[in-house]
PDB file of N, CA and C in Angstrom:
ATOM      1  N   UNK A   1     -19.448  -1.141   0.786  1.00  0.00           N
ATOM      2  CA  UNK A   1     -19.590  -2.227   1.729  1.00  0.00           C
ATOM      3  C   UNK A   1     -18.388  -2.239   2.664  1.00  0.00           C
ATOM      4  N   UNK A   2     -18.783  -2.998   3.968  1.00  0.00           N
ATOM      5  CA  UNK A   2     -17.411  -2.795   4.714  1.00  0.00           C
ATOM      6  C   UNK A   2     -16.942  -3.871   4.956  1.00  0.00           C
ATOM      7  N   UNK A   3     -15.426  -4.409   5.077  1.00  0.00           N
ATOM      8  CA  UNK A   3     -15.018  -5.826   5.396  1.00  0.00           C
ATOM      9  C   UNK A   3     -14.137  -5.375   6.315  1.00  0.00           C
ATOM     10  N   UNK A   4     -14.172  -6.770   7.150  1.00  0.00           N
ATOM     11  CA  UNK A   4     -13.222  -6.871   8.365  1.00  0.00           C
ATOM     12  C   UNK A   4     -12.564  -7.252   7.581  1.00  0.00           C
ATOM     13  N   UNK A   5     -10.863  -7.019   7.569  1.00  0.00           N
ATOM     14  CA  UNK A   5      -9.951  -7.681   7.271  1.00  0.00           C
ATOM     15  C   UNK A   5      -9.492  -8.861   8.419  1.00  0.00           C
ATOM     16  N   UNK A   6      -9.025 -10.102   8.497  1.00  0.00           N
ATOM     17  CA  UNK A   6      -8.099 -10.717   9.557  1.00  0.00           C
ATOM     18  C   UNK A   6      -6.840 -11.521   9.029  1.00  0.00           C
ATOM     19  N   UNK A   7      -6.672 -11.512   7.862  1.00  0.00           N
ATOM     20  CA  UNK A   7      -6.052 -12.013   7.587  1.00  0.00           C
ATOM     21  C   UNK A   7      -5.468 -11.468   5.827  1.00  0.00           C
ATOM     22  N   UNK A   8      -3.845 -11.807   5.451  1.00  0.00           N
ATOM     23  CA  UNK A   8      -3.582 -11.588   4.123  1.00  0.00           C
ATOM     24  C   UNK A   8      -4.960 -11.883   2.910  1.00  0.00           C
ATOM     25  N   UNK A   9      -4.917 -12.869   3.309  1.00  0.00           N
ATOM     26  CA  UNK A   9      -5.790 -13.096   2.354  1.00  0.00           C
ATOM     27  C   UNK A   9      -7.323 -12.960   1.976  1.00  0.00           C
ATOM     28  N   UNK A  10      -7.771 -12.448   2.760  1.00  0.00           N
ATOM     29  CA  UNK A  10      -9.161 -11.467   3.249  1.00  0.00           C
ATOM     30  C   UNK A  10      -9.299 -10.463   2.034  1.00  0.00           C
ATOM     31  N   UNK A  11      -7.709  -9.655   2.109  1.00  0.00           N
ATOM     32  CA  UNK A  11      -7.672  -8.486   1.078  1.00  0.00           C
ATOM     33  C   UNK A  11      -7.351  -9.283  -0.461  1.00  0.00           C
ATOM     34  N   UNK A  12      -6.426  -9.934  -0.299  1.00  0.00           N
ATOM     35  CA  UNK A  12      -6.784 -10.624  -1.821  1.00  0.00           C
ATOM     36  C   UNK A  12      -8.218 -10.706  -2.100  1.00  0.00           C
ATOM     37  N   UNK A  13      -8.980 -11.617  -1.155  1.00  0.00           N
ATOM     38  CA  UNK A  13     -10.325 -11.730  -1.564  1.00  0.00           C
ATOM     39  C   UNK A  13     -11.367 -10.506  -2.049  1.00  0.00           C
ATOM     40  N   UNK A  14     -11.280  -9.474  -1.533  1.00  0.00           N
ATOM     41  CA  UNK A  14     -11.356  -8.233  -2.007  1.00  0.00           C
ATOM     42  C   UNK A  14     -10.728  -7.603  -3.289  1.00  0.00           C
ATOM     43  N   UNK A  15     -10.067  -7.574  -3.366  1.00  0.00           N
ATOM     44  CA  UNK A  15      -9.090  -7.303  -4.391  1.00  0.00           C
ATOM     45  C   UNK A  15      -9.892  -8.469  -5.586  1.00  0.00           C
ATOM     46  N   UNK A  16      -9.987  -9.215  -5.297  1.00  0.00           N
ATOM     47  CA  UNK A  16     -10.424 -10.318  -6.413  1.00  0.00           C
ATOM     48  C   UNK A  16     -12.089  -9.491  -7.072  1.00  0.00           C
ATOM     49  N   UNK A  17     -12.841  -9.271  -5.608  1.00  0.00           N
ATOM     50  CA  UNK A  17     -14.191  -9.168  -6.275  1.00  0.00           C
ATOM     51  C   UNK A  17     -14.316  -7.876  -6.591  1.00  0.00           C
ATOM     52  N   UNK A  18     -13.813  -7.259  -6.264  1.00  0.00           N
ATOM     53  CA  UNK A  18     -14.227  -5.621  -6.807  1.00  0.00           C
ATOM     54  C   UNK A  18     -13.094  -5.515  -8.363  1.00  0.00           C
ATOM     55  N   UNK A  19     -12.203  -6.388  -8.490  1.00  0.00           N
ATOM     56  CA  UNK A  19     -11.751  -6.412  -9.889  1.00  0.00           C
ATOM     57  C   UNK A  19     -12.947  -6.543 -11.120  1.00  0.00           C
ATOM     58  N   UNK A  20     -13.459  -8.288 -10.242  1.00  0.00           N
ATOM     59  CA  UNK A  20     -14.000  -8.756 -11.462  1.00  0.00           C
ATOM     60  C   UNK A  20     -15.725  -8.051 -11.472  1.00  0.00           C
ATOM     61  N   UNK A  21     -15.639  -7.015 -10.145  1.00  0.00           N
ATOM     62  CA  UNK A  21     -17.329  -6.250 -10.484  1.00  0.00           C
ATOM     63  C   UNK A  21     -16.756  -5.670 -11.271  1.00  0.00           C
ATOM     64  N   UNK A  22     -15.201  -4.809 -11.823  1.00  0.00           N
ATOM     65  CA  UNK A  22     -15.538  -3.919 -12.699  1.00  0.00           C
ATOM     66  C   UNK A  22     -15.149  -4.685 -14.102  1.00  0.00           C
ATOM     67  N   UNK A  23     -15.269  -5.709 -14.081  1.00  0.00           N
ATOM     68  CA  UNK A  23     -15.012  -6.632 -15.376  1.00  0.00           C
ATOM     69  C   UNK A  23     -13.794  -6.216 -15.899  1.00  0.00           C
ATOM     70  N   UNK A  24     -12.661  -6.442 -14.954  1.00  0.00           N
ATOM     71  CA  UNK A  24     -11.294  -6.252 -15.209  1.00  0.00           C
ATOM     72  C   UNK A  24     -10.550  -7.811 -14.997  1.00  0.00           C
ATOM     73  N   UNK A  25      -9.936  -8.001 -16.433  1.00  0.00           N
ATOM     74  CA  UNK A  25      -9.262  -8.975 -16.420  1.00  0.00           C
ATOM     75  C   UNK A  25      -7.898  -8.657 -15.573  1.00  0.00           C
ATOM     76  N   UNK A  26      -7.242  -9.551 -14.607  1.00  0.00           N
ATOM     77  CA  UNK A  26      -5.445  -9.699 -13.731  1.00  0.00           C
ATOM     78  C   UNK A  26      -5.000  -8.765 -14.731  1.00  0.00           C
ATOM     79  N   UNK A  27      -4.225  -9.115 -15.513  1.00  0.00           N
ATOM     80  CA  UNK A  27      -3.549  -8.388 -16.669  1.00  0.00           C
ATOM     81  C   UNK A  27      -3.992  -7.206 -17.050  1.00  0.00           C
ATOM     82  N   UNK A  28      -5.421  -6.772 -17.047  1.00  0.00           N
ATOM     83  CA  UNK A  28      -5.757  -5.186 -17.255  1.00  0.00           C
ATOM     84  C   UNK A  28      -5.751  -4.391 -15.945  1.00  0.00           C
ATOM     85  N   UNK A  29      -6.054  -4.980 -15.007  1.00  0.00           N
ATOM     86  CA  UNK A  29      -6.077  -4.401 -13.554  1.00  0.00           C
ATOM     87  C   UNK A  29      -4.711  -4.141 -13.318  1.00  0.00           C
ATOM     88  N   UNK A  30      -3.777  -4.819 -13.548  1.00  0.00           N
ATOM     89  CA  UNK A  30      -2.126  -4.558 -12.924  1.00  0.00           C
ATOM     90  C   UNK A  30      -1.675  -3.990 -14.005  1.00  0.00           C
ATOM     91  N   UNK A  31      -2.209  -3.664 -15.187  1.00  0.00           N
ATOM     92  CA  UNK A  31      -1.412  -2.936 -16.221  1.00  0.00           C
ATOM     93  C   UNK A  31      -2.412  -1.395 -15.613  1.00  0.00           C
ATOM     94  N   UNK A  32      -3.680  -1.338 -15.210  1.00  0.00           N
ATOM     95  CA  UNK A  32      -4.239  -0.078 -15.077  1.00  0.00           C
ATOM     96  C   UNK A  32      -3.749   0.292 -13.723  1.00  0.00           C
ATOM     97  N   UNK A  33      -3.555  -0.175 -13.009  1.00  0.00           N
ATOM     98  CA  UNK A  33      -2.906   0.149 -11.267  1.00  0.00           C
ATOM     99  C   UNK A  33      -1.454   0.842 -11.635  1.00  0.00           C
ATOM    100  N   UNK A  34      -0.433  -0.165 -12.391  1.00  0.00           N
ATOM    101  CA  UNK A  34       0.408   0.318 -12.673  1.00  0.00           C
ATOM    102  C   UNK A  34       1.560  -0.692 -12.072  1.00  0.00           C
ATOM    103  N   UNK A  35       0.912  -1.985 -11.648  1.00  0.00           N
ATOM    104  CA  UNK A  35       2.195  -3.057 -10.884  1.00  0.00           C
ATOM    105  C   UNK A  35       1.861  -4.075 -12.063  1.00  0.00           C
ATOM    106  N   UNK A  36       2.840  -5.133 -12.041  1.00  0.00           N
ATOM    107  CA  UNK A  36       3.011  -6.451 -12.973  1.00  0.00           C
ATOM    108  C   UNK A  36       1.479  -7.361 -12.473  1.00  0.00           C
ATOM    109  N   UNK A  37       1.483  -7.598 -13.702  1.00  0.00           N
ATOM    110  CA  UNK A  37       0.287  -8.506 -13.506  1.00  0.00           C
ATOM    111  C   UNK A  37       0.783  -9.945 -12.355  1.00  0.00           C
ATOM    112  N   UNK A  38       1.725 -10.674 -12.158  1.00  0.00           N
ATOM    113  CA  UNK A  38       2.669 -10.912 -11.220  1.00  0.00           C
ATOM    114  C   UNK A  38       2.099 -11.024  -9.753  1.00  0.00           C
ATOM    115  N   UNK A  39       2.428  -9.419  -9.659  1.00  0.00           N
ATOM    116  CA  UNK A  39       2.189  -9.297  -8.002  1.00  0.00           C
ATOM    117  C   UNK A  39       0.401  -9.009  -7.906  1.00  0.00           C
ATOM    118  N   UNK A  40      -0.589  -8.898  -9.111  1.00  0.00           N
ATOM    119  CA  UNK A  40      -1.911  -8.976  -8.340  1.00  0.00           C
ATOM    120  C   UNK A  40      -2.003 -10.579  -8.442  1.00  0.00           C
ATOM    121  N   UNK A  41      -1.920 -11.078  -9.289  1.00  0.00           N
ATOM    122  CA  UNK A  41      -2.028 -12.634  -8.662  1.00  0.00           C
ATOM    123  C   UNK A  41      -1.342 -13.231  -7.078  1.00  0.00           C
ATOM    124  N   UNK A  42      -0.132 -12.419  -7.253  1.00  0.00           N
ATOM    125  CA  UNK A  42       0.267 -12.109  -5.320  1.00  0.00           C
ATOM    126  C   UNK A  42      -0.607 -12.411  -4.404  1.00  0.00           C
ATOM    127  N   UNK A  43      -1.537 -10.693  -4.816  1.00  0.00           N
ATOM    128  CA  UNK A  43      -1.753 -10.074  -3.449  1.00  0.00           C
ATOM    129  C   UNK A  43      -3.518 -10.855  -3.897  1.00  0.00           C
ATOM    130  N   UNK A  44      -4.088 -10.928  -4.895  1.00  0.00           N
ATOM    131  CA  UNK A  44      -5.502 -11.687  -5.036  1.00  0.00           C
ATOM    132  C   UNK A  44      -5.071 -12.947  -4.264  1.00  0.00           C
ATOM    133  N   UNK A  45      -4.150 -13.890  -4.486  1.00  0.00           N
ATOM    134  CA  UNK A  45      -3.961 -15.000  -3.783  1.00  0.00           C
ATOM    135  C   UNK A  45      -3.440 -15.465  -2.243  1.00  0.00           C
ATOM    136  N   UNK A  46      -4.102 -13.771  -1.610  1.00  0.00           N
ATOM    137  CA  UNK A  46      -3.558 -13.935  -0.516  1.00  0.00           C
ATOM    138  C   UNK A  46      -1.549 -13.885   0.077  1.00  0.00           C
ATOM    139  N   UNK A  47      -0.771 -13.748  -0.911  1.00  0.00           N
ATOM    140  CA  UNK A  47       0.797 -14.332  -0.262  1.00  0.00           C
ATOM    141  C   UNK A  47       0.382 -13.258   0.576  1.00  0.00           C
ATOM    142  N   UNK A  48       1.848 -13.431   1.756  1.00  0.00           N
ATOM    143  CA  UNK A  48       1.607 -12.847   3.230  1.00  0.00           C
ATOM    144  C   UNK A  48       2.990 -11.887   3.254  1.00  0.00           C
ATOM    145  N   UNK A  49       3.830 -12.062   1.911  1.00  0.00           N
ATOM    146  CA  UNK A  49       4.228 -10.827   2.147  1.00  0.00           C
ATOM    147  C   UNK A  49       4.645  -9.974   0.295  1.00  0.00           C
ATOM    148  N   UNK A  50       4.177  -8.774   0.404  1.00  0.00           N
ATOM    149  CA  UNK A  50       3.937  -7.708  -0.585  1.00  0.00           C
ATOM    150  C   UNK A  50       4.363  -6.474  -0.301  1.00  0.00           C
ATOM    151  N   UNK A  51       4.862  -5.896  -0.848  1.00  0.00           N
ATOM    152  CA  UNK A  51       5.097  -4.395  -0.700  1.00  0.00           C
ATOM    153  C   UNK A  51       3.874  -3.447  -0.813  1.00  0.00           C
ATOM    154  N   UNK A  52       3.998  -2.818   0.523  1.00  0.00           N
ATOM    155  CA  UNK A  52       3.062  -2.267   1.204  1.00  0.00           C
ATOM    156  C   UNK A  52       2.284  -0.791  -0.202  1.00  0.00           C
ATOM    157  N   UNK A  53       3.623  -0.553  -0.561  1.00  0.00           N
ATOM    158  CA  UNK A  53       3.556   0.997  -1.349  1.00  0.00           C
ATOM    159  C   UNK A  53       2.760   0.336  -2.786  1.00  0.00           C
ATOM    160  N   UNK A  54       2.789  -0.563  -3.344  1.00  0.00           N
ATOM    161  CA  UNK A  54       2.590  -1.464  -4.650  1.00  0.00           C
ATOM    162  C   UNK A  54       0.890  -1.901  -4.190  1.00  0.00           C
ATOM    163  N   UNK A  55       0.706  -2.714  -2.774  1.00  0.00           N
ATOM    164  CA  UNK A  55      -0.052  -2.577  -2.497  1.00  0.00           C
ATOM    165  C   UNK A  55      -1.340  -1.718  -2.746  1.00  0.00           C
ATOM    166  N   UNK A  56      -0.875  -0.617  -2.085  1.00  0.00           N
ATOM    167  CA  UNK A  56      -1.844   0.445  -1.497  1.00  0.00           C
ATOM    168  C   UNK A  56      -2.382   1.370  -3.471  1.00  0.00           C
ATOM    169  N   UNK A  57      -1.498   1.303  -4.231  1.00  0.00           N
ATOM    170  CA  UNK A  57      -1.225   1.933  -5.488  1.00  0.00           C
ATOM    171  C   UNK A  57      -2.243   0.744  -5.896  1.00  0.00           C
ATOM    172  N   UNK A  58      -2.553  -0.546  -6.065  1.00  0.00           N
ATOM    173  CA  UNK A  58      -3.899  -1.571  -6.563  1.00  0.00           C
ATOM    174  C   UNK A  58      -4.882  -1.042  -5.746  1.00  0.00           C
ATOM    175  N   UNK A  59      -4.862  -0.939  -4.532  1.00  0.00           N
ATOM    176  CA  UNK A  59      -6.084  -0.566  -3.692  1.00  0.00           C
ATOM    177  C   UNK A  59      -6.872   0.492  -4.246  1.00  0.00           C
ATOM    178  N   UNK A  60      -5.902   1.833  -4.393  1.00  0.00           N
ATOM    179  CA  UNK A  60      -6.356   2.771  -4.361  1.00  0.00           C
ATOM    180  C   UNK A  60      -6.871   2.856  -6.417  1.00  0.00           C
ATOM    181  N   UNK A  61      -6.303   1.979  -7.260  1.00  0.00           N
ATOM    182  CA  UNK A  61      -6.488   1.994  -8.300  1.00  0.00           C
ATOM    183  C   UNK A  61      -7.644   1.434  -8.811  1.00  0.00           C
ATOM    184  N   UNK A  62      -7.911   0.520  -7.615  1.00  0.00           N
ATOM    185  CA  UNK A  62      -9.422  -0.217  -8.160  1.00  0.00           C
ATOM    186  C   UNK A  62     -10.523   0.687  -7.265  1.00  0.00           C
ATOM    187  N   UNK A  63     -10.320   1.562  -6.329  1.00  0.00           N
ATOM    188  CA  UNK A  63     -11.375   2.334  -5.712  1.00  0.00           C
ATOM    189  C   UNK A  63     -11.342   1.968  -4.307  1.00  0.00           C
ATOM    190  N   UNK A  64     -10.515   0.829  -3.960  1.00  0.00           N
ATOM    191  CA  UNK A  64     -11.111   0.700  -2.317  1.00  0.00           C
ATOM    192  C   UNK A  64     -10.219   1.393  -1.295  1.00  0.00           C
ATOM    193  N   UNK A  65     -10.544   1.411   0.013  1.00  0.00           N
ATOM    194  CA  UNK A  65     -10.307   2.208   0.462  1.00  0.00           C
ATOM    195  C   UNK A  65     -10.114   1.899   1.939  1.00  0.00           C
ATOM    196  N   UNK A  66      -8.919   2.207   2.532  1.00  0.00           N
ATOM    197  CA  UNK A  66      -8.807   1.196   3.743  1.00  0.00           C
ATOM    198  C   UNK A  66      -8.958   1.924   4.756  1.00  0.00           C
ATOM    199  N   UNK A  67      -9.395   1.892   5.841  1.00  0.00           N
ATOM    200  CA  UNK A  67     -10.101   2.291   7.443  1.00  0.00           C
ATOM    201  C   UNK A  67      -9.539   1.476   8.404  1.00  0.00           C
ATOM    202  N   UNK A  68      -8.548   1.927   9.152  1.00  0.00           N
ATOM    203  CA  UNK A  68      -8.240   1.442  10.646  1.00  0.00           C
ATOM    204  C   UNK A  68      -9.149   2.059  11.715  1.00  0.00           C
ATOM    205  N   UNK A  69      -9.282   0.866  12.276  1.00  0.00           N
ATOM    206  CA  UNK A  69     -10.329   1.791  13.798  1.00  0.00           C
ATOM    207  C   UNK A  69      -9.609   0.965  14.740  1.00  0.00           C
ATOM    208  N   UNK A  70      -9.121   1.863  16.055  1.00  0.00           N
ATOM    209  CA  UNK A  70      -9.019   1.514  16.977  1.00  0.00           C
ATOM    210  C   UNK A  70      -9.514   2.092  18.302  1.00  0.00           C
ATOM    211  N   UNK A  71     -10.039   1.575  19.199  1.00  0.00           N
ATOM    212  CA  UNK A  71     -10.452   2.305  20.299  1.00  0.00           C
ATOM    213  C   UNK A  71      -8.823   3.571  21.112  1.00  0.00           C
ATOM    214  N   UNK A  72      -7.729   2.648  20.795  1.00  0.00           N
ATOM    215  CA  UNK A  72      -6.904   2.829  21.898  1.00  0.00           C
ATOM    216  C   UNK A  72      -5.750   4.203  20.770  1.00  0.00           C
ATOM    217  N   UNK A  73      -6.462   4.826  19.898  1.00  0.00           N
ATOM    218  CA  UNK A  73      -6.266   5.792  18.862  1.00  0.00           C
ATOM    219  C   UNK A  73      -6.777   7.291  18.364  1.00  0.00           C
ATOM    220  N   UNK A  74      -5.917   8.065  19.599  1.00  0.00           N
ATOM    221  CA  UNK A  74      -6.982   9.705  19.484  1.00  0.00           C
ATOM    222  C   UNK A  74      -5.981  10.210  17.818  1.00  0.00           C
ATOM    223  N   UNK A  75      -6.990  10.927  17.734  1.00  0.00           N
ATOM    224  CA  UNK A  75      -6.190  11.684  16.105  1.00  0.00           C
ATOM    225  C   UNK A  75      -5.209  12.557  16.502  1.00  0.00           C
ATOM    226  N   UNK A  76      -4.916  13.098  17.855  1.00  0.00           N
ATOM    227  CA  UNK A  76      -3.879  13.715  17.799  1.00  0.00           C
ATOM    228  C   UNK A  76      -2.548  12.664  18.011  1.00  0.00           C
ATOM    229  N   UNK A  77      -2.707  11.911  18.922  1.00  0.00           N
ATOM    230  CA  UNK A  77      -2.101  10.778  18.958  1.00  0.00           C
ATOM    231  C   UNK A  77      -1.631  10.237  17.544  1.00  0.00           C
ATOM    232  N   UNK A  78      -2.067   9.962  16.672  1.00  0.00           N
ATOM    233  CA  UNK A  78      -1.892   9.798  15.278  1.00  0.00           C
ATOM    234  C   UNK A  78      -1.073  10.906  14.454  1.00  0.00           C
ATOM    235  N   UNK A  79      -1.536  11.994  14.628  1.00  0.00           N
ATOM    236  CA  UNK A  79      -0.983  12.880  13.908  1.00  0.00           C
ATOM    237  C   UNK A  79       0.095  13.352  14.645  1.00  0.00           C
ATOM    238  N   UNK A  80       0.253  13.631  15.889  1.00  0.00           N
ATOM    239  CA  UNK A  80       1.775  13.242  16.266  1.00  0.00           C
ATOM    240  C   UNK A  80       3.040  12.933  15.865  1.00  0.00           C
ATOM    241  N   UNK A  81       2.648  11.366  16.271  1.00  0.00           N
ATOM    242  CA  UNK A  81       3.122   9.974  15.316  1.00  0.00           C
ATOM    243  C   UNK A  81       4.137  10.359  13.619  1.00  0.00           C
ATOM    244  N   UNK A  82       2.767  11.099  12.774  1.00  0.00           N
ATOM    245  CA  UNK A  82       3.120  11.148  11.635  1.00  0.00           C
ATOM    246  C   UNK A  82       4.437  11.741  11.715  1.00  0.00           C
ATOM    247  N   UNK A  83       4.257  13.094  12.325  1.00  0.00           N
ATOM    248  CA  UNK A  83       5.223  14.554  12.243  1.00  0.00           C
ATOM    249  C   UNK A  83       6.365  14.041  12.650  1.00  0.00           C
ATOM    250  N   UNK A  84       6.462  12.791  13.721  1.00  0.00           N
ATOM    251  CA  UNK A  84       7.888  12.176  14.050  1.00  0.00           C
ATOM    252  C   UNK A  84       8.485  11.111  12.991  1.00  0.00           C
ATOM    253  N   UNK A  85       7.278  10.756  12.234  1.00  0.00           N
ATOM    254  CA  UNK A  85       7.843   9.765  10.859  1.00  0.00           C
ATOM    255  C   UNK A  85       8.285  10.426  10.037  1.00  0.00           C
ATOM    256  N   UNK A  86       7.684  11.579   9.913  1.00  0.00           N
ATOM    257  CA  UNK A  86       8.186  12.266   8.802  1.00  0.00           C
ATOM    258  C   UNK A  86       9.479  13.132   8.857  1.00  0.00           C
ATOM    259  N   UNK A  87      10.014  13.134  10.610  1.00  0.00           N
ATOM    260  CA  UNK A  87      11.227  13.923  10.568  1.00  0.00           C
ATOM    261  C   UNK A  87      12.288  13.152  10.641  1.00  0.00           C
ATOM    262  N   UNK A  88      12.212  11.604  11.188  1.00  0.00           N
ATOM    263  CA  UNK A  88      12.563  10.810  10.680  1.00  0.00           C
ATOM    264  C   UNK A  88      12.932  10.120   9.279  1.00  0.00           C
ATOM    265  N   UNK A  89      12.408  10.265   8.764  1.00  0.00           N
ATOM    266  CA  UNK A  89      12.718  10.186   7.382  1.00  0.00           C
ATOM    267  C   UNK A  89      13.404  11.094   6.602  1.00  0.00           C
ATOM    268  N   UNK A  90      12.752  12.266   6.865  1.00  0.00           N
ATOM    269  CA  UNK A  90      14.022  13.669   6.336  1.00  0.00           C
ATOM    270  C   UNK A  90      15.505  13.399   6.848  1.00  0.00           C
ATOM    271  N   UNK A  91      15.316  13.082   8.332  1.00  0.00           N
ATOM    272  CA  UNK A  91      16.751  12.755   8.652  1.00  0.00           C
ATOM    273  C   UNK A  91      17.349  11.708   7.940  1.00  0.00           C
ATOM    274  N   UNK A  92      17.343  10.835   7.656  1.00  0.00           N
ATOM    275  CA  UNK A  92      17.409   9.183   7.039  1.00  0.00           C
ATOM    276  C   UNK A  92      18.047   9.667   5.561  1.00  0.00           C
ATOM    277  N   UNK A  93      17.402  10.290   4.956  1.00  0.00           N
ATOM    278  CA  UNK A  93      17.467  11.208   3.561  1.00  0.00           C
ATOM    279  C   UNK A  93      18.472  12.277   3.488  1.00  0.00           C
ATOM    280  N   UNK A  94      18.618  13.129   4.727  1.00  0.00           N
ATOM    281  CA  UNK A  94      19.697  14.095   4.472  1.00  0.00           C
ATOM    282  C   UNK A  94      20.929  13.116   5.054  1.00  0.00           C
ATOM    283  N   UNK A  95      21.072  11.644   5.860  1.00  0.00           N
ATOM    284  CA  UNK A  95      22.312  11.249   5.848  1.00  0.00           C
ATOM    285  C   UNK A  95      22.560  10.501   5.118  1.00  0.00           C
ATOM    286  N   UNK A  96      21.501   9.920   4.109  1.00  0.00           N
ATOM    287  CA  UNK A  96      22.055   9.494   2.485  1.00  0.00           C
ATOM    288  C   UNK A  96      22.644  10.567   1.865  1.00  0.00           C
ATOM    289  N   UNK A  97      21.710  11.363   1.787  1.00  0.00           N
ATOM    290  CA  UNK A  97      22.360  12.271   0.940  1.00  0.00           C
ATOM    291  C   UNK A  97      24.064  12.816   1.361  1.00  0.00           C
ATOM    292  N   UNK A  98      24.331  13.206   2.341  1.00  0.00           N
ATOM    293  CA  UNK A  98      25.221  13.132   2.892  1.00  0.00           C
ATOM    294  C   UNK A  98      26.635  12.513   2.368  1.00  0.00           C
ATOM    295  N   UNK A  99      26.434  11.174   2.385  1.00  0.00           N
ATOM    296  CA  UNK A  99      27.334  10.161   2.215  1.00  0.00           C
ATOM    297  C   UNK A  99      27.321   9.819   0.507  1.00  0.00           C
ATOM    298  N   UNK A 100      26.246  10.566   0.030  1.00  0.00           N
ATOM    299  CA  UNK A 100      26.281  10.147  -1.425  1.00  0.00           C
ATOM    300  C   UNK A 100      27.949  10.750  -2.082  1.00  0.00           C
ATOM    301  N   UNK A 101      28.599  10.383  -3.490  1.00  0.00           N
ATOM    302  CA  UNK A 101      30.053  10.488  -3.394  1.00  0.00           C
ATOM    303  C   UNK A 101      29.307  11.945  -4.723  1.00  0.00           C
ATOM    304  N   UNK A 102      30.431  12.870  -4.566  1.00  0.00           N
ATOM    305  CA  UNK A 102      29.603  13.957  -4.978  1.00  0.00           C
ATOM    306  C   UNK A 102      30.322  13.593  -6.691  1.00  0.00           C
ATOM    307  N   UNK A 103      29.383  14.454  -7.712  1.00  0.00           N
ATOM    308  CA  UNK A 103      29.660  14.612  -9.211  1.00  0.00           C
ATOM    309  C   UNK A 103      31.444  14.684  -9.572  1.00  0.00           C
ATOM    310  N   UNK A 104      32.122  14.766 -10.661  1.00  0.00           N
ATOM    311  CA  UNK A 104      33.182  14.963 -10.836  1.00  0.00           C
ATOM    312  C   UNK A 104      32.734  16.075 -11.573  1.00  0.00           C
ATOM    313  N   UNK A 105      33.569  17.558 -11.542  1.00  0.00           N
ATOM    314  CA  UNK A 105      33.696  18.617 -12.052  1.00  0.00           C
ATOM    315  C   UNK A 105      34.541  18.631 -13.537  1.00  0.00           C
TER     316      UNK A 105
END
């Protein structure tokens, strides 16, 4: 089925019913996802802010599956995008690493 999201709590609401289609109690769903039972009462109750990565790890643990559409969005345009996030981040990572204080010999 497909849902518009518009709001935080749209996806809680989701999150709520495809739990309890698979007759998963809060506590078995966030122990089977792999986050605190805690943050799915969180993100089922709508709060407006969650960690995105914790998130996506319930989403993808109960089966659903998220779709952005935008008109104003070619895939190269996108994939672009990525290749500059991702060299970005390597950079970000080699100047931690960098500054990390090295082992004692």
């Amino acid at each position: 089925m497909r849902i518009v999201l518009k709001k935080a709590s749209d996806a809680g609401v989701a999150v709520r019913v495809v739990r309890k289609a698979q007759g998963l109690r809060q506590d078995d769903a966030a122990g089977g996802t792999g986050v605190g039972e805690s943050f799915m009462v969180r993100v089922e109750n709508g709060a407006a802010t969650v960690r995105w990565d914790k998130l996506f790890q319930v989403l993808e643990g109960l089966g659903i599956t998220v779709v952005l559409e935008s008109p104003d969005i070619s895939g190269e345009a996108f994939l672009g995008e990525q290749v500059k996030l991702a060299m970005r981040q390597a950079r970000r990572e080699g100047a931690l690493a960098s500054r990390a204080p090295e082992e004692p010999q």
